[in-house]
C-alpha atoms as a PDB file:
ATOM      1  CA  UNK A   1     118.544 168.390 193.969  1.00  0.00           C
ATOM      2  CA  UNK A   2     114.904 169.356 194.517  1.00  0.00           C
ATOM      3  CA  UNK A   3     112.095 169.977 192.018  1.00  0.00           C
ATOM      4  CA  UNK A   4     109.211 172.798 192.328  1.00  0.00           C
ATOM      5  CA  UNK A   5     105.669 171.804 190.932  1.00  0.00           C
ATOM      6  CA  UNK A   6     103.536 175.183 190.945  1.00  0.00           C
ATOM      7  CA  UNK A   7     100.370 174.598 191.269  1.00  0.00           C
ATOM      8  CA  UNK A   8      97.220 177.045 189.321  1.00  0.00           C
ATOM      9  CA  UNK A   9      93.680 176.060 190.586  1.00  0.00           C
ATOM     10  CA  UNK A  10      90.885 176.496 193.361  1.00  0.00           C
ATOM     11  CA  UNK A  11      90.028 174.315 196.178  1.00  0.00           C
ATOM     12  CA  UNK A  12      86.356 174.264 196.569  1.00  0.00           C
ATOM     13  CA  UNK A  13      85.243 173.827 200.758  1.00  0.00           C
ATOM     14  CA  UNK A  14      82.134 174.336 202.498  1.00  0.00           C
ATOM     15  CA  UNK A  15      81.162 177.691 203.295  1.00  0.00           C
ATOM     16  CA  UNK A  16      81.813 177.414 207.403  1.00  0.00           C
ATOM     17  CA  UNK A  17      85.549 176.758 206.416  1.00  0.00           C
ATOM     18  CA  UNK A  18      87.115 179.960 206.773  1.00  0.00           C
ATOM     19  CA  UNK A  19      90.974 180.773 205.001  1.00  0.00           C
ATOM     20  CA  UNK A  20      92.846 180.284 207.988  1.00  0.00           C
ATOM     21  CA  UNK A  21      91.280 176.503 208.340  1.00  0.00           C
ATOM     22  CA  UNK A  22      92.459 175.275 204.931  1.00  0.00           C
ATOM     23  CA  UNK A  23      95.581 177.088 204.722  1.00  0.00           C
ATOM     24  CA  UNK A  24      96.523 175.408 208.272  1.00  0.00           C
ATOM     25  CA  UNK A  25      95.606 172.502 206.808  1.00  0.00           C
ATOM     26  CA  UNK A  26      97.650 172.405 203.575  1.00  0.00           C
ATOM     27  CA  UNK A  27     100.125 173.517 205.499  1.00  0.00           C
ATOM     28  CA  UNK A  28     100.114 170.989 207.803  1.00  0.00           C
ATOM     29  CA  UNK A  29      99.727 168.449 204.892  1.00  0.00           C
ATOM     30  CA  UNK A  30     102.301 169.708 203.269  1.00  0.00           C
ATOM     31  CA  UNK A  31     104.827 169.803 206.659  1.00  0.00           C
ATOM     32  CA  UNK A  32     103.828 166.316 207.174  1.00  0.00           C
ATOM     33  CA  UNK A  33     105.146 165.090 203.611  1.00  0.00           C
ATOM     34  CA  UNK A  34     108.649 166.902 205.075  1.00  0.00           C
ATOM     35  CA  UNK A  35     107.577 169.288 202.123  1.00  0.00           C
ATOM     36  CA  UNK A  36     107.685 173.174 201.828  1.00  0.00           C
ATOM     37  CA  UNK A  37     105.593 176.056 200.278  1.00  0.00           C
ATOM     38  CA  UNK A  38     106.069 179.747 199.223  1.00  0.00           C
ATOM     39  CA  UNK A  39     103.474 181.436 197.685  1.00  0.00           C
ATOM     40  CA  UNK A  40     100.235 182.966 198.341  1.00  0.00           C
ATOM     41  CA  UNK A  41      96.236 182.809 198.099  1.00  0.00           C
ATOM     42  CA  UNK A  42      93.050 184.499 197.810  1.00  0.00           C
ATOM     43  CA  UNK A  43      89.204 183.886 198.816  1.00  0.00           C
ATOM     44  CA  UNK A  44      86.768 183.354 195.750  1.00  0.00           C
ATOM     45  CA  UNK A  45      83.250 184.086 196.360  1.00  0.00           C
ATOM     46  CA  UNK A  46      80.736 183.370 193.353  1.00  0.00           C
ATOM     47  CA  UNK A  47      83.382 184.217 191.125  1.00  0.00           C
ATOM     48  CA  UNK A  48      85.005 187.171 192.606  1.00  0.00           C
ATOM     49  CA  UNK A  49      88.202 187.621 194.553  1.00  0.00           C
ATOM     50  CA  UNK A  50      87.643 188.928 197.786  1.00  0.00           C
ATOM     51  CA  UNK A  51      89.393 191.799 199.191  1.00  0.00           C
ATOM     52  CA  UNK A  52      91.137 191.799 202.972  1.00  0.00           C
ATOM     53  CA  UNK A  53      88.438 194.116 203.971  1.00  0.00           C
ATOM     54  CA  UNK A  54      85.790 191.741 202.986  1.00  0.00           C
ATOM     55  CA  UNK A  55      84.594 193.713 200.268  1.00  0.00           C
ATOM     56  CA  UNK A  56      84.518 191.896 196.526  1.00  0.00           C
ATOM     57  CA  UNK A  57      87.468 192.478 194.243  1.00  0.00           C
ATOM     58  CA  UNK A  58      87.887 192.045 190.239  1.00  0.00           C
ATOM     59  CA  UNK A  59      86.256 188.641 188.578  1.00  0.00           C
ATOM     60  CA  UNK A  60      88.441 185.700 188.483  1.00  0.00           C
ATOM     61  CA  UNK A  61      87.661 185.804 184.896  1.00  0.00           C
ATOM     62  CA  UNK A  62      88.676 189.275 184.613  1.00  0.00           C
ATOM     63  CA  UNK A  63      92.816 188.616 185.066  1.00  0.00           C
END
């Protein structure tokens, strides 16, 4: 038997660490821990989510 834990929050990194960085990362973290993931994530920028295209999206505080 297994358990989920989701997980609702931001991860706060310096600006030169771009998506792809972290996310191999936590990935990594969480292959190490013989763990597993589904899910998905988005870039915040000064309160904003950012869109694929780099352009800003809707407020975080706007969902």
């Amino acid at each position: 038997m297994t358990k989920e834990i989701e997980i609702q929050g931001c991860v706060s990194v310096p600006e030169e660490v771009s998506m792809d960085d972290f996310i191999d990362n936590f990935i990594a973290f969480i292959e190490e821990n013989g763990w597993s993931f589904g899910g998905g994530y988005r870039t915040i920028i000064d309160g904003y989510y950012i869109n694929e295209d780099g352009t800003k999206g809707e407020g975080v505080l706007d969902t």
